[in-house]
N, C-alpha and C. Protein backbone atom coordinates (compact mmCIF):
# COMPACT_ATOMS: atom_id res chain seq x y z
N UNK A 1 116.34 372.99 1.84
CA UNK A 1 115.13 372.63 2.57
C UNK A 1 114.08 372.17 1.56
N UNK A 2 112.82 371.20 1.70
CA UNK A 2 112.58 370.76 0.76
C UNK A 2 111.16 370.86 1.25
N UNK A 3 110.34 371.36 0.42
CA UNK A 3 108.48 371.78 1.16
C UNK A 3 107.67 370.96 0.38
N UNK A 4 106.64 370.10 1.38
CA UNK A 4 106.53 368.83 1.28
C UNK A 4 105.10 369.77 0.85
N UNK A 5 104.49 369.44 -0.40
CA UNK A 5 103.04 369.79 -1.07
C UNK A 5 102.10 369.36 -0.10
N UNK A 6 101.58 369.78 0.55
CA UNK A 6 100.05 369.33 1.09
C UNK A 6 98.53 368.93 0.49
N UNK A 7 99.23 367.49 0.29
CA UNK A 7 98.45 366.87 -1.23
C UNK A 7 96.74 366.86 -0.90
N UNK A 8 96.79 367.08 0.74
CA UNK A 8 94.79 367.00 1.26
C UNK A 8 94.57 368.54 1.42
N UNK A 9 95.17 369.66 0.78
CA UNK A 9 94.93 371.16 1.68
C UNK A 9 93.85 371.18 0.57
N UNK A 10 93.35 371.20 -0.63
CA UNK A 10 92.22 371.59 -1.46
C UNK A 10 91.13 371.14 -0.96
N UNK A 11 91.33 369.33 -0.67
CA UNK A 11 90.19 368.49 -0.20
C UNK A 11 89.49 369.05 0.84
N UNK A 12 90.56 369.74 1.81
CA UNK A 12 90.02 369.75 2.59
C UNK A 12 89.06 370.95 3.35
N UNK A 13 89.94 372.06 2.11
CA UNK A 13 89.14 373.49 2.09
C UNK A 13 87.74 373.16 1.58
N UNK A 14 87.56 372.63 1.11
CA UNK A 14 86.25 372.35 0.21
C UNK A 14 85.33 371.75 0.85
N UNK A 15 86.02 370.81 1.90
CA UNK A 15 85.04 370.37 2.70
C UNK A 15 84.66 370.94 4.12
N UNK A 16 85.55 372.05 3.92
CA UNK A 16 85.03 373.24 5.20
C UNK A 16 83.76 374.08 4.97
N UNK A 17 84.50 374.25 3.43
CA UNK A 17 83.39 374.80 2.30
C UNK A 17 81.87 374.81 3.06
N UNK A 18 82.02 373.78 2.38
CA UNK A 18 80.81 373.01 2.64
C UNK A 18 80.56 372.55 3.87
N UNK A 19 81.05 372.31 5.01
CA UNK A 19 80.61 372.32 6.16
C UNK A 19 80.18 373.65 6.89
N UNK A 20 80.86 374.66 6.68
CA UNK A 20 80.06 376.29 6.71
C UNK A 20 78.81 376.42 6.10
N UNK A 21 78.73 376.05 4.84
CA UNK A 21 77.47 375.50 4.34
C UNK A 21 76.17 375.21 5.15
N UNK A 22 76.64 374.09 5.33
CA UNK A 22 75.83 373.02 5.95
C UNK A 22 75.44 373.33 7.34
N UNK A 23 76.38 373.85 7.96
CA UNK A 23 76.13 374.35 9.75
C UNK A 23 75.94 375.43 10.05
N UNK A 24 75.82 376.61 9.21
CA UNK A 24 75.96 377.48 9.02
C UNK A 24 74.60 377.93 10.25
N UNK A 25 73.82 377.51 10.51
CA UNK A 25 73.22 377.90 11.57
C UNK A 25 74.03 377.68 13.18
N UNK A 26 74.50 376.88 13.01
CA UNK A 26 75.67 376.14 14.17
C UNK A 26 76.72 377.14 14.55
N UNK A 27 77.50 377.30 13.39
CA UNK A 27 78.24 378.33 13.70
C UNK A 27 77.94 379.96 13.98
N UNK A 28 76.66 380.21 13.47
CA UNK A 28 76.26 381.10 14.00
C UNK A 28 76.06 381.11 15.34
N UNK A 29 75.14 380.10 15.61
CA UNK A 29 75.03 380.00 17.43
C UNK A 29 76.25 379.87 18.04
N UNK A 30 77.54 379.70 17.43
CA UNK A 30 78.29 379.57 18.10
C UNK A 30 79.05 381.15 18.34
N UNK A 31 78.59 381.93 17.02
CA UNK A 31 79.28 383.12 17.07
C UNK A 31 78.44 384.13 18.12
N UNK A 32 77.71 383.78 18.42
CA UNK A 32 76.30 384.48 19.29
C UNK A 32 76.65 384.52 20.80
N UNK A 33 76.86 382.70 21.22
CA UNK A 33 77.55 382.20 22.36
C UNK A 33 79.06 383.27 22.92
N UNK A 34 79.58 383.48 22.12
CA UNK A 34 80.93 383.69 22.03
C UNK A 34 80.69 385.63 22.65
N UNK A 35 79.72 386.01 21.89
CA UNK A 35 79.53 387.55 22.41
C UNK A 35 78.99 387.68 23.27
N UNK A 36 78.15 386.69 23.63
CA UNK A 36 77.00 386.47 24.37
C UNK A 36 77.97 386.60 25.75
N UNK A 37 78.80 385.88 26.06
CA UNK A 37 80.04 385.37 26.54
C UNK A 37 80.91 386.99 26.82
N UNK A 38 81.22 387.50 25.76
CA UNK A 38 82.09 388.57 25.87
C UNK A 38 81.33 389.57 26.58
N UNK A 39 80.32 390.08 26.68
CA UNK A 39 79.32 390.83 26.73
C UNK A 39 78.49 390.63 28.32
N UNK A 40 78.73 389.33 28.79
CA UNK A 40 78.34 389.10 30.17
C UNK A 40 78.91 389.70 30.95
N UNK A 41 78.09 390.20 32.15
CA UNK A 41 78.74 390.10 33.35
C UNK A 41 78.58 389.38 34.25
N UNK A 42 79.76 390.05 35.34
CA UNK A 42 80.71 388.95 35.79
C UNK A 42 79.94 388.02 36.24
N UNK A 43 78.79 388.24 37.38
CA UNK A 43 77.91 386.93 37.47
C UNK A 43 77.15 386.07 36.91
N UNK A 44 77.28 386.77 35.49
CA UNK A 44 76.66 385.77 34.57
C UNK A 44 77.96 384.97 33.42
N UNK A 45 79.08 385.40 33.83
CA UNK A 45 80.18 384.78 32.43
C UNK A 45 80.45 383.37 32.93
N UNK A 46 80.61 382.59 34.16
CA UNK A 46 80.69 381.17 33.66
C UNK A 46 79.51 380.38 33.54
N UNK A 47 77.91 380.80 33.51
CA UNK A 47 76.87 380.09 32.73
C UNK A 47 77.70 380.70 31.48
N UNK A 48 77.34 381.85 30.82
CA UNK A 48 77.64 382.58 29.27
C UNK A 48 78.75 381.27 28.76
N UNK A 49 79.99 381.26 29.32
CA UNK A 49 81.18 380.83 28.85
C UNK A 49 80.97 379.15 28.87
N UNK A 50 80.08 378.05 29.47
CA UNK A 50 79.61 377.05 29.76
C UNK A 50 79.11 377.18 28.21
N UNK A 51 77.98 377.77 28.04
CA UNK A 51 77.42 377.54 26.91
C UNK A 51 77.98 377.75 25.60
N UNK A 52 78.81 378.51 25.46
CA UNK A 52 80.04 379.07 24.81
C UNK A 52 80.44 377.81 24.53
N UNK A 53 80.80 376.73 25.50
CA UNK A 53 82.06 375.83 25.16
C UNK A 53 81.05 374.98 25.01
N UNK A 54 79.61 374.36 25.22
CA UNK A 54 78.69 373.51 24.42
C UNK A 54 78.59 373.59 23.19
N UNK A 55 78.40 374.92 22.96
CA UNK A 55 78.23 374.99 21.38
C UNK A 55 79.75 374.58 20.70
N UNK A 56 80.82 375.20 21.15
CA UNK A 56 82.32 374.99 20.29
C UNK A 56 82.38 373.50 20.71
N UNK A 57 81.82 372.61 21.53
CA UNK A 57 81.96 371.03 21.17
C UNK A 57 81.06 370.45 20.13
N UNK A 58 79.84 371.12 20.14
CA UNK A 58 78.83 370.61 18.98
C UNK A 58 79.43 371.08 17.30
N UNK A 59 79.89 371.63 17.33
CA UNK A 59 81.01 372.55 16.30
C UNK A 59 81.85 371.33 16.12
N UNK A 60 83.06 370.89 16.96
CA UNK A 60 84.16 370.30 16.69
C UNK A 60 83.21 368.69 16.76
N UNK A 61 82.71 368.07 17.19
CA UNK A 61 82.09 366.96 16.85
C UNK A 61 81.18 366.92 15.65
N UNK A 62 81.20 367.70 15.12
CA UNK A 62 80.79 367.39 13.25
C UNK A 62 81.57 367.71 12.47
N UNK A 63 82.71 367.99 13.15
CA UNK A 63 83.62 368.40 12.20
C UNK A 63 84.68 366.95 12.03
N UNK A 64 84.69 366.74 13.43
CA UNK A 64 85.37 364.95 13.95
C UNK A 64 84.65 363.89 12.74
N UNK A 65 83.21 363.98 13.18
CA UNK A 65 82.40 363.13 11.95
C UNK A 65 83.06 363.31 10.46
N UNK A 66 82.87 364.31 10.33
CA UNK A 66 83.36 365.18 8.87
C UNK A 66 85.04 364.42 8.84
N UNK A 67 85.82 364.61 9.19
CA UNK A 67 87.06 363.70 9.19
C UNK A 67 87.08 362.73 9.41
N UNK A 68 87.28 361.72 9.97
CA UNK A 68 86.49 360.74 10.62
C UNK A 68 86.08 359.37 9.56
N UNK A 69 84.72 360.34 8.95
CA UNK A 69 84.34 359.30 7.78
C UNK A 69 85.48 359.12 6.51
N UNK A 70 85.88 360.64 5.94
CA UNK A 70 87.07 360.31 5.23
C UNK A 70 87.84 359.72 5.37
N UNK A 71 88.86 359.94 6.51
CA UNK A 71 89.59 359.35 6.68
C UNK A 71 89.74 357.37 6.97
N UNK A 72 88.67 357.09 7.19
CA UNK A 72 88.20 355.91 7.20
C UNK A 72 88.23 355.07 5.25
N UNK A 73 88.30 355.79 4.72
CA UNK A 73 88.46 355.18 2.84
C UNK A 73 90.03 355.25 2.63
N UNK A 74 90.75 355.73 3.89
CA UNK A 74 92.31 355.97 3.27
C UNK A 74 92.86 355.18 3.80
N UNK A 75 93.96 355.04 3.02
CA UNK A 75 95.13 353.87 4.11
C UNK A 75 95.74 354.59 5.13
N UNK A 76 96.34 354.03 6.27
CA UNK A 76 96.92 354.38 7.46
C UNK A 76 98.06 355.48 6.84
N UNK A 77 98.67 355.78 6.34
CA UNK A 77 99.68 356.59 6.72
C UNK A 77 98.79 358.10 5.89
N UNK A 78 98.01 357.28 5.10
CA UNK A 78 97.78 358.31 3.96
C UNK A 78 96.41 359.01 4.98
N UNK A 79 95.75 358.31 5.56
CA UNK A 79 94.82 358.70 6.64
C UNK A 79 95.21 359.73 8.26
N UNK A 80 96.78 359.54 8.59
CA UNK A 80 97.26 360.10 8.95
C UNK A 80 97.67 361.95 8.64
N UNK A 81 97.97 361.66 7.51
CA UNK A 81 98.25 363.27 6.67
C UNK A 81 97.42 363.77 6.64
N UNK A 82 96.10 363.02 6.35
CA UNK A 82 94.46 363.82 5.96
C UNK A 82 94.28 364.45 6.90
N UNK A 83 94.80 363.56 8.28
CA UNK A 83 93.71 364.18 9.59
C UNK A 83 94.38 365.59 10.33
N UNK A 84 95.61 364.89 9.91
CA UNK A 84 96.76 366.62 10.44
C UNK A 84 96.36 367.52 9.27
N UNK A 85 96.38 367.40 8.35
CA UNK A 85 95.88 368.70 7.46
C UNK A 85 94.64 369.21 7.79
N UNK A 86 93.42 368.47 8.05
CA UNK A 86 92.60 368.67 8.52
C UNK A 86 92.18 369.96 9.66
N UNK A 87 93.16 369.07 10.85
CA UNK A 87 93.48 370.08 11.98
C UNK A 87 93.60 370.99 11.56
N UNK A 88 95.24 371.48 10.61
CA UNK A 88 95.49 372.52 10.34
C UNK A 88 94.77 373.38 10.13
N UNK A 89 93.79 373.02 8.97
CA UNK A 89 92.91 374.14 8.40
C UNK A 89 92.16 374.05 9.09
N UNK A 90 91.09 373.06 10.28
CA UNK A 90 90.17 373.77 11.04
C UNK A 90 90.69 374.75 11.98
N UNK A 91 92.06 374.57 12.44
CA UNK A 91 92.32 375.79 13.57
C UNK A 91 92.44 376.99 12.81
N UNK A 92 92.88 376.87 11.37
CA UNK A 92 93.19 377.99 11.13
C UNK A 92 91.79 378.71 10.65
N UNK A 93 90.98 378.41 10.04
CA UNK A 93 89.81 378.43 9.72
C UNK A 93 88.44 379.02 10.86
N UNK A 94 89.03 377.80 11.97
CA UNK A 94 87.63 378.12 13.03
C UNK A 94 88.49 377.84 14.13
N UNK A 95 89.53 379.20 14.56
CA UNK A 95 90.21 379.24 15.55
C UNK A 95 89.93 378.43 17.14
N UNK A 96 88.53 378.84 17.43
CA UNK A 96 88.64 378.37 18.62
C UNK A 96 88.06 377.12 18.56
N UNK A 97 88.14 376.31 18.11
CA UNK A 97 87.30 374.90 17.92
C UNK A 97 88.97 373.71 17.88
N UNK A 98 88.58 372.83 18.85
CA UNK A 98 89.63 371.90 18.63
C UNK A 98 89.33 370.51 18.28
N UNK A 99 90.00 370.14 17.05
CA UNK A 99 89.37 368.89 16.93
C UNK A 99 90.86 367.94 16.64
């Protein structure tokens, strides 16, 4: 079996890095949303859970940007790998966010 190096996994930690960094108020509101959410009741959890999933789109749309622009300096196949590695580490990283 032959394990193919994941030549964008550094790039791309680094630029999570730094997007935790940078949003770091964002993701807070998002971690807030999320309890905020857990913590509702029942007549209040699909406003709670609504806002929940506003914030985890404002989350995954800077993160889209954040890939997006990179991937735009690479060639097609090589732009391809970036963006699946990408994925990878944002799901694994910021579970509930899909980008």
């Amino acid at each position: 079996m032959i394990f193919r190096r994941n030549r964008f996994g550094d790039l791309v930690r680094r630029q999570l890095d730094l997007f935790a960094a940078d949003e770091a108020g964002l993701l807070r509101e998002a971690e807030e949303a999320e309890r905020g959410y857990d913590s509702a009741e029942r007549d209040d959890a699909e406003e709670a859970y609504g806002d929940f999933q506003l914030v985890l789109e404002a989350v995954a749309e800077r993160l889209e940007e954040l890939r997006d622009t990179y991937a735009a300096t690479l060639e097609a196949g090589a732009a391809e790998d970036y963006e699946d590695a990408f994925a990878r580490a944002v799901h694994k990283r910021f579970p509930r966010v899909r980008v």
